[in-house]
Protein backbone atom coordinates (compact mmCIF):
# COMPACT_ATOMS: atom_id res chain seq x y z
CA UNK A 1 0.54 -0.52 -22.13
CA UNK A 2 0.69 2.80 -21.02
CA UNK A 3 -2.88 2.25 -19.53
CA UNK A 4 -1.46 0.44 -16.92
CA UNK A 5 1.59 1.86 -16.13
CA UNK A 6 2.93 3.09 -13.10
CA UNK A 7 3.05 6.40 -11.87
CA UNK A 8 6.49 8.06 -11.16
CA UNK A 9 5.73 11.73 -10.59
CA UNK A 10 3.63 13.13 -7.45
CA UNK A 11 0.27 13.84 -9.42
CA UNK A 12 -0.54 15.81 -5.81
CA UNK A 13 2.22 18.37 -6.00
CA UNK A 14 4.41 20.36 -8.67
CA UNK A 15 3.17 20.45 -12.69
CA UNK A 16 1.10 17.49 -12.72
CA UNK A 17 -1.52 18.91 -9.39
CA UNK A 18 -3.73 20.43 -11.35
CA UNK A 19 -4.40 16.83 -13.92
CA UNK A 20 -7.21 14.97 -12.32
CA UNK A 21 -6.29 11.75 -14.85
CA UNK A 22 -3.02 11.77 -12.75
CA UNK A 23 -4.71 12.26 -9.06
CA UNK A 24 -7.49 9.45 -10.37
CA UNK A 25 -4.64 6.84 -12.02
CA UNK A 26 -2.62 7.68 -8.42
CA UNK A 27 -5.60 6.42 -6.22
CA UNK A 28 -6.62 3.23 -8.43
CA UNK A 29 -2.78 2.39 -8.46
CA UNK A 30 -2.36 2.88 -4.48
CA UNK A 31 -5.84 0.77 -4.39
CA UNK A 32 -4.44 -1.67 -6.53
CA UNK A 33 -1.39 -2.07 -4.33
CA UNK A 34 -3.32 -2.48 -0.94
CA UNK A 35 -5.61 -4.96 -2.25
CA UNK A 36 -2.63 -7.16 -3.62
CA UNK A 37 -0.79 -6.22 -0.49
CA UNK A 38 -3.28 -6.64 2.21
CA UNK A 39 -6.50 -8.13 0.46
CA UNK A 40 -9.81 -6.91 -0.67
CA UNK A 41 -11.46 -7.71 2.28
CA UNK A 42 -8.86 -5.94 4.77
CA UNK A 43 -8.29 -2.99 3.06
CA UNK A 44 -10.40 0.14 3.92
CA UNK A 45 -10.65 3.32 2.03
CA UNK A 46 -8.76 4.87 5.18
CA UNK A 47 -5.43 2.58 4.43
CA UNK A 48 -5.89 4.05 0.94
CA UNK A 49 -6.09 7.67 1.48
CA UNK A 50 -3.04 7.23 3.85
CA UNK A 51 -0.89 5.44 1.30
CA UNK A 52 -1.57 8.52 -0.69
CA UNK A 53 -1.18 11.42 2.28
CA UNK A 54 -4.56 12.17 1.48
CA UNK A 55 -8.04 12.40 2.73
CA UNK A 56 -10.84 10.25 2.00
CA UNK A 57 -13.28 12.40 0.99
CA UNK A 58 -10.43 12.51 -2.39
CA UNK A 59 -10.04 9.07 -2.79
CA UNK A 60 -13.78 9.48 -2.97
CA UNK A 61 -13.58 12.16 -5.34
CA UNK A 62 -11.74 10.77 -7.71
CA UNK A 63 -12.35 7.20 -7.47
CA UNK A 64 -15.24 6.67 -5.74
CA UNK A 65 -15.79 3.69 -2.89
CA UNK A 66 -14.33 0.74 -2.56
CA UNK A 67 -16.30 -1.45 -5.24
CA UNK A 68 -15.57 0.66 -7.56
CA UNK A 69 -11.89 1.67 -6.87
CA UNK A 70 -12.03 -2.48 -7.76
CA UNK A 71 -13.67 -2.20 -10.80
CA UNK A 72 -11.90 0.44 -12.29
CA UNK A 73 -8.42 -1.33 -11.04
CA UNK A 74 -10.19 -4.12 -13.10
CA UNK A 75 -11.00 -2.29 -15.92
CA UNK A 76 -7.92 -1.48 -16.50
CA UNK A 77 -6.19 -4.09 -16.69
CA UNK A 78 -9.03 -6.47 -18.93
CA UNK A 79 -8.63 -3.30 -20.96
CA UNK A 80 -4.95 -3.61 -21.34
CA UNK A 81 -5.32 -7.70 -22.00
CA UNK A 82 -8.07 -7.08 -24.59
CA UNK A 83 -5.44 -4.60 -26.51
CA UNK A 84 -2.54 -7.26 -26.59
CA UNK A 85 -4.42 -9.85 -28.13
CA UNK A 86 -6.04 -8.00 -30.82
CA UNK A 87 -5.36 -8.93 -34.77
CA UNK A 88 -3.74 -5.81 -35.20
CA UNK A 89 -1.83 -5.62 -32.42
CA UNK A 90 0.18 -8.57 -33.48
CA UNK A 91 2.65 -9.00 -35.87
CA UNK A 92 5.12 -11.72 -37.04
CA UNK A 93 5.85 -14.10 -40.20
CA UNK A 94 4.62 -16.82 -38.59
CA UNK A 95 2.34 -18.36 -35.79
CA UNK A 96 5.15 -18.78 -33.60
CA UNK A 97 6.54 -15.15 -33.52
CA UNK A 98 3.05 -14.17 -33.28
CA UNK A 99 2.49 -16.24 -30.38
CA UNK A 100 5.18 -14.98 -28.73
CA UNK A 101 4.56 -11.79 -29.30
CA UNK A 102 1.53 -12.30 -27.09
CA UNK A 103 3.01 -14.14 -24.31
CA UNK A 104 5.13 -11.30 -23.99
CA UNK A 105 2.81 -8.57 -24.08
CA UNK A 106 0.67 -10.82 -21.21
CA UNK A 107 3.09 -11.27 -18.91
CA UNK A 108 4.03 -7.43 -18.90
CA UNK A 109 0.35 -6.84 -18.34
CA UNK A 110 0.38 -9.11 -15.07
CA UNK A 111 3.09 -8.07 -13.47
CA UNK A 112 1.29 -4.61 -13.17
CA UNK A 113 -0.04 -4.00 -10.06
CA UNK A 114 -3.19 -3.81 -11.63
CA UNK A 115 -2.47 -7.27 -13.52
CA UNK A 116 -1.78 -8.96 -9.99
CA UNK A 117 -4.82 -7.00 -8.98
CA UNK A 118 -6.71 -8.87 -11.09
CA UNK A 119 -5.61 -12.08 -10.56
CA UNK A 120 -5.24 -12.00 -6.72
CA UNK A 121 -8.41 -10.39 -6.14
CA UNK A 122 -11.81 -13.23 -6.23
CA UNK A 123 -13.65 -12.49 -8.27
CA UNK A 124 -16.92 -12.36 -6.09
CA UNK A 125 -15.95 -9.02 -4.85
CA UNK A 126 -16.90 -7.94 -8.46
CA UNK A 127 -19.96 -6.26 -9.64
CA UNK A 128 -22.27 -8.49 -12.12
CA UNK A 129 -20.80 -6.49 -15.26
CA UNK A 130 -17.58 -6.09 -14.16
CA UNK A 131 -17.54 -10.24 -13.39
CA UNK A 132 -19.35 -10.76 -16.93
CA UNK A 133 -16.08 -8.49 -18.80
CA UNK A 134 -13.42 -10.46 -16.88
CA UNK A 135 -14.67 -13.63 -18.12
CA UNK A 136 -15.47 -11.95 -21.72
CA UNK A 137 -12.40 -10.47 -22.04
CA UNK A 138 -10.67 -14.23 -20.65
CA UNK A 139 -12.49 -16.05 -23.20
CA UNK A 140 -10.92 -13.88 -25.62
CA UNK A 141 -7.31 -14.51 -24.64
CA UNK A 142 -7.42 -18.26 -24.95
CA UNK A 143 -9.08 -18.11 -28.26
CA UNK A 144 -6.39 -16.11 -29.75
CA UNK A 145 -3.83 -18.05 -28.18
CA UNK A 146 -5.76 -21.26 -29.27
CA UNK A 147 -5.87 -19.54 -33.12
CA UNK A 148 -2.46 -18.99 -33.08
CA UNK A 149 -1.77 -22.50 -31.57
CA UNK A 150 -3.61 -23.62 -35.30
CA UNK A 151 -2.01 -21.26 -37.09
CA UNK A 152 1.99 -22.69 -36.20
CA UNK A 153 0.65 -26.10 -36.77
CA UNK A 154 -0.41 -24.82 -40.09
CA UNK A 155 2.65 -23.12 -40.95
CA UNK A 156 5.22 -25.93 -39.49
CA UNK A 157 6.54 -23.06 -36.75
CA UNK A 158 4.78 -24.66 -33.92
CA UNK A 159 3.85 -28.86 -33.28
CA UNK A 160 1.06 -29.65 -30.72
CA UNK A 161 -1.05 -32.44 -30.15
CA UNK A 162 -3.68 -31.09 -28.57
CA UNK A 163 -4.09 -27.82 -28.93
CA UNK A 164 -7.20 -27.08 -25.95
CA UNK A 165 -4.46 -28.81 -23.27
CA UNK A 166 -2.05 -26.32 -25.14
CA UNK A 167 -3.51 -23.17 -24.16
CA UNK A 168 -5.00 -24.17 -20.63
CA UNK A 169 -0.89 -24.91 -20.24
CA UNK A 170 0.25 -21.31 -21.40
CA UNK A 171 -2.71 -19.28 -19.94
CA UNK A 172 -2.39 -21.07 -16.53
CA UNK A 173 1.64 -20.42 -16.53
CA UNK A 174 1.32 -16.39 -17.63
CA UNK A 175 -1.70 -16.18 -14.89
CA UNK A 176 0.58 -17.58 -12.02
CA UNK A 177 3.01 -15.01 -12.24
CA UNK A 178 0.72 -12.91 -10.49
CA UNK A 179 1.18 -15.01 -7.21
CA UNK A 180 4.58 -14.95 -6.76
CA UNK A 181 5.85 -11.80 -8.70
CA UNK A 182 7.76 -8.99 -6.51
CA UNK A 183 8.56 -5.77 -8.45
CA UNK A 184 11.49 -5.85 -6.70
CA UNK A 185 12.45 -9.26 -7.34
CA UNK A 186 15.86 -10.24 -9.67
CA UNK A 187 13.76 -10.82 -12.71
CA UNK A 188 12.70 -8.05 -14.75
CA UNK A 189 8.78 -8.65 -16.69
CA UNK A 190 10.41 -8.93 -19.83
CA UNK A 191 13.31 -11.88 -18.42
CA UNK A 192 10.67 -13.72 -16.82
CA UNK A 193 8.70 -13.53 -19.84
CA UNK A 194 11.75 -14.87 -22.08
CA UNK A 195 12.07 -17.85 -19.26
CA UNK A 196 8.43 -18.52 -19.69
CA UNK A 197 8.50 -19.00 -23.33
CA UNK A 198 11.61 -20.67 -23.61
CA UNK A 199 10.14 -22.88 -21.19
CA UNK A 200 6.86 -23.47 -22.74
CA UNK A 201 8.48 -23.12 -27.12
CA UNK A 202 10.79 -26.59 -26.10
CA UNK A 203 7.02 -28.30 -25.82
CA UNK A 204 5.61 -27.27 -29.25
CA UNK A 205 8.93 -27.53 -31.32
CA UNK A 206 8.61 -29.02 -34.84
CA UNK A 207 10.63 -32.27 -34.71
């Protein structure tokens, strides 16, 4: 997930000043942070810069205005979401490890600030193409999660009865997260993760 991690060094100062991928992942992340902190609508390119210590005309530079600071914090995270669910990216003897494998990798993704980005920002402020890839890339999560739903029935490792009801159930859980999550909070991404599925694998036990 390395696409959406978080940034530990100073990308303005030191070894990393001269990597613009650094000074450009540094402005999306403090961008990312005001709009889950303070909203979209309340947060000016000014409050960026000065979460940074730097000017706007470089938050400019590197990002560019405030619609697209969005869509790149966006972008980055349906990128990260799209990666997770893919075929390959899975692994597991059955439809239940394989499952799980992508509830985990979800929840890790939203507890980003650029996951909780995503979630916590409407989706109006987007622009058409950036709106048309969320719901793409949204569409494609619940249809994996629905194929592996099929695939543990198939294989006796999971038992639903509906499987649509199934996946609204698990999406809608792993997308709240993003409301209430604190990176500073007692949980770590991985335990709540754990909780969630432990939670949600009593449901679809075989009997």
């Amino acid at each position: 997930m390395s696409s959406v991690s978080t940034l530990t060094d100073d990308p303005w100062t030191g070894g990393r000043a001269r990597d613009p991928d650094a000074k450009r992942e540094a402005v999306l992340a403090a961008a990312a942070s005001a709009f889950v902190q303070d909203g979209y609508g309340a947060t000016s390119i000014d409050d960026i810069a000065a979460r940074l210590g730097v000017s706007k005309p470089t938050v400019y530079y590197y990002a560019g205005g405030k619609q697209a600071l969005l869509g790149a914090c966006f972008t980055l995270a349906l990128d990260a979401y799209s990666e997770a669910v893919e075929e390959s990216a899975v692994t597991g003897i059955d439809g239940r490890e394989r499952l799980h494998q992508v509830v985990q990798k979800y929840v890790e993704i939203t507890t980003t600030v650029f996951g909780r980005c995503l979630h916590r920002v409407p989706d109006v402020e987007l622009t058409p193409d950036v709106r048309d890839r969320l719901r793409a890339v949204k569409r494609k999560v619940d249809a994996r999660i629905r194929d592996l739903l099929r695939e543990g029935v198939r294989d006796g490792s999971l038992r639903t009865a509906d499987v649509r009801m199934s996946t609204f159930a698990i999406s809608g859980a792993m997308n709240s997260i993003a409301q209430w999550y604190a990176p500073d909070g007692k949980l770590t991404p991985q335990e709540i993760a754990e909780r969630l599925w432990d939670s949600f694998s009593e449901g679809v036990r075989p009997r």
